[in-house]
PDB file of N, CA and C in Angstrom:
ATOM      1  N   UNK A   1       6.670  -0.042  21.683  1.00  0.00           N
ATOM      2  CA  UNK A   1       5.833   0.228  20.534  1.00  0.00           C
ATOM      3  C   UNK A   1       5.925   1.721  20.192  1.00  0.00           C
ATOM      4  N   UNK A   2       6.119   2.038  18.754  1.00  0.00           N
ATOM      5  CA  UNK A   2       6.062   3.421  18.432  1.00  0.00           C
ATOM      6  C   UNK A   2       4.654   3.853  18.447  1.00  0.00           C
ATOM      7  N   UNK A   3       4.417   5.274  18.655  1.00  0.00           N
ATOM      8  CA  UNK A   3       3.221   5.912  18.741  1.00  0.00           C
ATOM      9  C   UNK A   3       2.930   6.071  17.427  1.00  0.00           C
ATOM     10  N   UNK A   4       1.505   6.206  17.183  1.00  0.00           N
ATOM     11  CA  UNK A   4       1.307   6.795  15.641  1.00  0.00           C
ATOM     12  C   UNK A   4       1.256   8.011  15.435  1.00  0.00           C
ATOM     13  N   UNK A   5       2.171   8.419  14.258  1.00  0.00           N
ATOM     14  CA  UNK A   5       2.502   9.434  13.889  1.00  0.00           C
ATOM     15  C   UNK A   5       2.027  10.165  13.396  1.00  0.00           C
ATOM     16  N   UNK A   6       0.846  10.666  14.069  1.00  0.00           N
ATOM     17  CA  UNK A   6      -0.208  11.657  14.248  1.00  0.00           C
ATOM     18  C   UNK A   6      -0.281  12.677  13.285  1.00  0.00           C
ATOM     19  N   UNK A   7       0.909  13.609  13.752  1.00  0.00           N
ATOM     20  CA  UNK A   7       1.142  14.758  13.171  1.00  0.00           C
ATOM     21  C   UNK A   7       1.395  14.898  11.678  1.00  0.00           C
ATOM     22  N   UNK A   8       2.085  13.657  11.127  1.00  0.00           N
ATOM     23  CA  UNK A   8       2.346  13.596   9.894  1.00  0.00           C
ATOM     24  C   UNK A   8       1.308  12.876   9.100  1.00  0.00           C
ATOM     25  N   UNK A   9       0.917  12.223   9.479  1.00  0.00           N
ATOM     26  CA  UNK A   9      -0.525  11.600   8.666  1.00  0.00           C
ATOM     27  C   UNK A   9      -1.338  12.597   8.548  1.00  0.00           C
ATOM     28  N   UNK A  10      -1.683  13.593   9.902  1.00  0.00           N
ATOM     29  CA  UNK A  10      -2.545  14.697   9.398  1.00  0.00           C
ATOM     30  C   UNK A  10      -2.186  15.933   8.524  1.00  0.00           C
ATOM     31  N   UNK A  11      -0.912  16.107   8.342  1.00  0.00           N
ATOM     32  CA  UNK A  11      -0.573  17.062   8.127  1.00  0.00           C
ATOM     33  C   UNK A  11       0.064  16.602   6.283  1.00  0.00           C
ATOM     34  N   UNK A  12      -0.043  15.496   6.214  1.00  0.00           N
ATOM     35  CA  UNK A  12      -0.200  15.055   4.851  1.00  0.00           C
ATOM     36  C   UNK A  12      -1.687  14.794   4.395  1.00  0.00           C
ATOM     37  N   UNK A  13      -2.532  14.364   5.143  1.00  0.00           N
ATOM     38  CA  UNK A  13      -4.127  14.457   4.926  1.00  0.00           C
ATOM     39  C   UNK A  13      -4.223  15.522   4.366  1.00  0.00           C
ATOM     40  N   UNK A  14      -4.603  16.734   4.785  1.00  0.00           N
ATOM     41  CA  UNK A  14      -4.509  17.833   4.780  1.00  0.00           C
ATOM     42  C   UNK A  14      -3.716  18.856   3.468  1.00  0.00           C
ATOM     43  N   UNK A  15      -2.584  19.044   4.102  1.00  0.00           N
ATOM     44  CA  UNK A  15      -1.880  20.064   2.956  1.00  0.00           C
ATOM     45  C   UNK A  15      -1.064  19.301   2.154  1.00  0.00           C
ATOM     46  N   UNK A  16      -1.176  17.737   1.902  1.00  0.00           N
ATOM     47  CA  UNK A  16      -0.732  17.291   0.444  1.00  0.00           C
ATOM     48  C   UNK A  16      -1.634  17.089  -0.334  1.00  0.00           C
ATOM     49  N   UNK A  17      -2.742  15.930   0.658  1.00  0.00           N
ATOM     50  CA  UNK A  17      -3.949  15.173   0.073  1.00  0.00           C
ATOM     51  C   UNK A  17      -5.171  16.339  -0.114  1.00  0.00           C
ATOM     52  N   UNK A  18      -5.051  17.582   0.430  1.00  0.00           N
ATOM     53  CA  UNK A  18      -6.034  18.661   0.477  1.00  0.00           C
ATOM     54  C   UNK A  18      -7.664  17.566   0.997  1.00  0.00           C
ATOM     55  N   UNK A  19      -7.406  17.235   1.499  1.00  0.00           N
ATOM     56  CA  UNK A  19      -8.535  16.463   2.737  1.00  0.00           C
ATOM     57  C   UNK A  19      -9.452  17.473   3.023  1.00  0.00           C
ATOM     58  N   UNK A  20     -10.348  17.205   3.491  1.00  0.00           N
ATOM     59  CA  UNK A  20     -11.545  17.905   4.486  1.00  0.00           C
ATOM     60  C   UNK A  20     -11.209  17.257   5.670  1.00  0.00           C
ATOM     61  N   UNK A  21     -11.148  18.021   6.975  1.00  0.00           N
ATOM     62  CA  UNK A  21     -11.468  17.435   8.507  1.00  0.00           C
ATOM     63  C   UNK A  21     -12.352  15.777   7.984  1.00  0.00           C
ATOM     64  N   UNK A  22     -13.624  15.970   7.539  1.00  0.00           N
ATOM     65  CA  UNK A  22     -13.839  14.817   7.557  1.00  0.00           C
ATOM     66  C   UNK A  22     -13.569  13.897   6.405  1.00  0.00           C
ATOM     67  N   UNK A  23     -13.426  13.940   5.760  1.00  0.00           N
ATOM     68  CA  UNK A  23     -12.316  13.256   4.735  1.00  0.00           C
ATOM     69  C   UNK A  23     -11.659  12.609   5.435  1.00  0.00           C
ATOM     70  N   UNK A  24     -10.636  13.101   5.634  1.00  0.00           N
ATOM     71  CA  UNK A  24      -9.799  12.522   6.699  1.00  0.00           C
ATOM     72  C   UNK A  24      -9.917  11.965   7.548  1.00  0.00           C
ATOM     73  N   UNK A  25     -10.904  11.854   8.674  1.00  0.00           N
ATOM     74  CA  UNK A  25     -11.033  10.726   9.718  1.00  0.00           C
ATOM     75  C   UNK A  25     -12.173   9.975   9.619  1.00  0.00           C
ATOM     76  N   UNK A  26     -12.991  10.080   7.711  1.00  0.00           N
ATOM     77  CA  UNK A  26     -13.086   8.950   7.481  1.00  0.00           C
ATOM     78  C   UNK A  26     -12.346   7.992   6.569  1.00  0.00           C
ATOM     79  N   UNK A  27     -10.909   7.959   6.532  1.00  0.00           N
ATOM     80  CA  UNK A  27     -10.338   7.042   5.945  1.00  0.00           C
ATOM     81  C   UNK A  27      -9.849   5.966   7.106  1.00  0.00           C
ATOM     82  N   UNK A  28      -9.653   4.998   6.370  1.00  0.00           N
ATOM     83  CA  UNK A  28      -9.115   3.775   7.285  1.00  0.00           C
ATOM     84  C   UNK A  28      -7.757   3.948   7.086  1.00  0.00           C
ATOM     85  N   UNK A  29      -6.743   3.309   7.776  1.00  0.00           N
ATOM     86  CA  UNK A  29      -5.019   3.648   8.190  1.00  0.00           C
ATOM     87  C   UNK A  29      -5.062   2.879   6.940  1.00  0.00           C
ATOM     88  N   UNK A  30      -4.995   1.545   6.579  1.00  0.00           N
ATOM     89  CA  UNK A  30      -5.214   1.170   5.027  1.00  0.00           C
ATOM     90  C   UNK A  30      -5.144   2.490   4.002  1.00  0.00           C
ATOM     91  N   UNK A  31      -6.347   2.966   4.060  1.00  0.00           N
ATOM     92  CA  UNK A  31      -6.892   4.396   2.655  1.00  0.00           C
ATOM     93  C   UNK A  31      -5.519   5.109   3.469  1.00  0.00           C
ATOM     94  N   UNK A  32      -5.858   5.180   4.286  1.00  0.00           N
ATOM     95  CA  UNK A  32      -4.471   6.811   4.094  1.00  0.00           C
ATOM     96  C   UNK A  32      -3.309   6.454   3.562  1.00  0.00           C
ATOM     97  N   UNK A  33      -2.319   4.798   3.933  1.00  0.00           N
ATOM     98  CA  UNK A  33      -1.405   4.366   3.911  1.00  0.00           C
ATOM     99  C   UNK A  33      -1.069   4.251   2.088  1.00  0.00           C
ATOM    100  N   UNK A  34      -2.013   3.748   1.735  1.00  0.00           N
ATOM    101  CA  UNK A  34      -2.522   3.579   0.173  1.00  0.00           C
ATOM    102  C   UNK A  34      -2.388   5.165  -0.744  1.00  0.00           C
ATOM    103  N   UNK A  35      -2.907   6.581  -0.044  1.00  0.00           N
ATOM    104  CA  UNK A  35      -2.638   7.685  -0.849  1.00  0.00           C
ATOM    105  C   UNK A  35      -1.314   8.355  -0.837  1.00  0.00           C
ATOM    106  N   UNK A  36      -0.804   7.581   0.680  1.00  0.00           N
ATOM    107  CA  UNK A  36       0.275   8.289   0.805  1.00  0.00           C
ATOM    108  C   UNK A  36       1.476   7.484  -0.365  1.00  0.00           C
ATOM    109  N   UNK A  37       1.130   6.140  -0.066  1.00  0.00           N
ATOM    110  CA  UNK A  37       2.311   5.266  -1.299  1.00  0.00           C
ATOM    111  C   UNK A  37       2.191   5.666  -2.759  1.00  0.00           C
ATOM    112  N   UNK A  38       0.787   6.131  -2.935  1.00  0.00           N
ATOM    113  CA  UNK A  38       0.375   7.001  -4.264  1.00  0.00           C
ATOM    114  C   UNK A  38       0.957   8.174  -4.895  1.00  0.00           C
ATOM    115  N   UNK A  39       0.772   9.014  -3.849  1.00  0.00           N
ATOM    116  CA  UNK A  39       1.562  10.428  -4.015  1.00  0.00           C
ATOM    117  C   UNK A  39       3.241   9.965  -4.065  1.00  0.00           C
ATOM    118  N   UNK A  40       3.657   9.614  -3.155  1.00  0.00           N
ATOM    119  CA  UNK A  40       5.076   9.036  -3.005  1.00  0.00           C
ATOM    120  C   UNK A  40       5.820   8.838  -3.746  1.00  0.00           C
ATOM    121  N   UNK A  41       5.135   7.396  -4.068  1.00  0.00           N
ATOM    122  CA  UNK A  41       5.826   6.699  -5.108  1.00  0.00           C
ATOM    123  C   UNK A  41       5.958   5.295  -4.104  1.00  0.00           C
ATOM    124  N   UNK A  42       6.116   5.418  -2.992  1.00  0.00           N
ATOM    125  CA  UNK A  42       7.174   4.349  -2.065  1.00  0.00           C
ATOM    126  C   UNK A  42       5.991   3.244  -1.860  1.00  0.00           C
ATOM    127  N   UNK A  43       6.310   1.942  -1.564  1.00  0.00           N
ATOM    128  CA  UNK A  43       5.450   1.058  -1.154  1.00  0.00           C
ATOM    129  C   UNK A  43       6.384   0.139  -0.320  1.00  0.00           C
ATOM    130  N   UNK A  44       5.510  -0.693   0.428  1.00  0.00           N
ATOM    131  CA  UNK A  44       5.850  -1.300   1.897  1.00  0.00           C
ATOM    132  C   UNK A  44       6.955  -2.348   0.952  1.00  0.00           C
ATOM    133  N   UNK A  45       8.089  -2.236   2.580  1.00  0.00           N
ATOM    134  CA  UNK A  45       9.287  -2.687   2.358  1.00  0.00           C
ATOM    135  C   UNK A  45       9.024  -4.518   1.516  1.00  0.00           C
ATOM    136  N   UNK A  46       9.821  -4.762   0.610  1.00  0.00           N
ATOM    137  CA  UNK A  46       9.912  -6.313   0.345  1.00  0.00           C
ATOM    138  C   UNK A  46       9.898  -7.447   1.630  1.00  0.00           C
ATOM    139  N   UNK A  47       8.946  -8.970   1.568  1.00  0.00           N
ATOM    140  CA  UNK A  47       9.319  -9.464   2.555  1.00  0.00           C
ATOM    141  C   UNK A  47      10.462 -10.901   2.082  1.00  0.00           C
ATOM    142  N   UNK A  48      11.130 -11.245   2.746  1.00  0.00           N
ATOM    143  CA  UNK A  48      12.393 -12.105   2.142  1.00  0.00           C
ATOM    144  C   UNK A  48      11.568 -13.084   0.801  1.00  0.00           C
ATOM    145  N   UNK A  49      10.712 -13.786   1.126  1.00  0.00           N
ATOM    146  CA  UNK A  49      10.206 -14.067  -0.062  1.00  0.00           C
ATOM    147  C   UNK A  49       9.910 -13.721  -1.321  1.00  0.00           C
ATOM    148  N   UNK A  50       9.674 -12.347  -1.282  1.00  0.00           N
ATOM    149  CA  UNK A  50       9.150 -11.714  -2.699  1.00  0.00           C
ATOM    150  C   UNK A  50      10.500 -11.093  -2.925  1.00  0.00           C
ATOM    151  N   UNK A  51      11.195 -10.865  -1.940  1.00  0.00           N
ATOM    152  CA  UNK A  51      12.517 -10.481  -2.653  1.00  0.00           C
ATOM    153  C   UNK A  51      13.935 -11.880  -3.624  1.00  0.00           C
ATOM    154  N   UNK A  52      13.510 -12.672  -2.596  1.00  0.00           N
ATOM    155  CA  UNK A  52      14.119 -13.655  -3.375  1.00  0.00           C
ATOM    156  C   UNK A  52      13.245 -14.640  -5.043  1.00  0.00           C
ATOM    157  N   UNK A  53      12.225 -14.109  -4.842  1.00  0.00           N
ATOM    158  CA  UNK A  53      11.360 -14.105  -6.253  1.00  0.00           C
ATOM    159  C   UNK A  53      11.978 -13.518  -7.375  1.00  0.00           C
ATOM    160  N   UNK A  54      11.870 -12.109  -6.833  1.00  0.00           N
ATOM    161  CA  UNK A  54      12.548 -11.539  -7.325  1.00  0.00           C
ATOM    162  C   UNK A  54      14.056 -11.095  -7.925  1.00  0.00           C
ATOM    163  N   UNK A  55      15.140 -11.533  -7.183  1.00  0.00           N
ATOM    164  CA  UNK A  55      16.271 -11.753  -7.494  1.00  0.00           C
ATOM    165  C   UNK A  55      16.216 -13.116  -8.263  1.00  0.00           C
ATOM    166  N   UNK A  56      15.671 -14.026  -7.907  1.00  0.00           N
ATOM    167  CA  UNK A  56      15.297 -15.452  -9.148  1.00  0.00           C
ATOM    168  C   UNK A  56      14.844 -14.630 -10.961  1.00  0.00           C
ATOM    169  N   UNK A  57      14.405 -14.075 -10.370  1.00  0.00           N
ATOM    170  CA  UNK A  57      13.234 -13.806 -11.857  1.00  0.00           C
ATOM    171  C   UNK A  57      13.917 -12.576 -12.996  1.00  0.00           C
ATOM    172  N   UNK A  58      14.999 -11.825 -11.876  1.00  0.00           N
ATOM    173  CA  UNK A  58      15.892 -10.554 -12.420  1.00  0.00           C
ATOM    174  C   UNK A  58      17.495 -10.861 -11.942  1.00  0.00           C
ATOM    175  N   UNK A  59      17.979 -11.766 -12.342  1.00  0.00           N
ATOM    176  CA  UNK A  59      19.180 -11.905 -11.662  1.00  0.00           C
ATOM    177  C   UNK A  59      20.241 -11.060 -12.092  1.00  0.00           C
ATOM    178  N   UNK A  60      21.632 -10.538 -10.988  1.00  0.00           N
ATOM    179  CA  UNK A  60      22.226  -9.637 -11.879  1.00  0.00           C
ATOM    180  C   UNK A  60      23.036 -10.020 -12.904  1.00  0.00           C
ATOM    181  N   UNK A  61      23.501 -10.784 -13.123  1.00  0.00           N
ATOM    182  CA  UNK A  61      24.212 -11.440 -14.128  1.00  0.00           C
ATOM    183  C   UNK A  61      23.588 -12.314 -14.855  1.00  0.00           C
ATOM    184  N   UNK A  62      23.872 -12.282 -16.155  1.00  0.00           N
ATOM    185  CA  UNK A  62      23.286 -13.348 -17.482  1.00  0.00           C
ATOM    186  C   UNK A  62      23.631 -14.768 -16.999  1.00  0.00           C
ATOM    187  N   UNK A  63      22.824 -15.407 -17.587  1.00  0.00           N
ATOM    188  CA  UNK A  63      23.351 -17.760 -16.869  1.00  0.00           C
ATOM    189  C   UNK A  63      23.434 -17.462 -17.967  1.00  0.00           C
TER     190      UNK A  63
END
């Protein structure tokens, strides 16, 4: 199991999210995970299902 990555959650809390100490350890891994995909841009990887939705719904070639 990977450790949680402490340093970077806080250190994006902090000097991206400009957090307060407590700000910050009152968010849930949810809220932080959520500002960080915000600021980003990035959101949690596709799971085979929604990706094959998706290739259904956007296919690369015209039928």
């Amino acid at each position: 199991m990977t450790p949680f990555p402490w340093k970077q959650a806080i250190g994006f809390g902090f000097g991206v999210l400009k957090l307060s100490p407590e700000q910050f350890w009152r968010m849930t891994p949810r809220e932080l995970a959520y500002a960080i995909a915000a600021v980003t841009g990035r959101s949690a990887p596709l799971d085979r299902d929604a990706l094959t939705n998706l290739m259904t719904r956007y296919p690369d070639e015209l039928r």
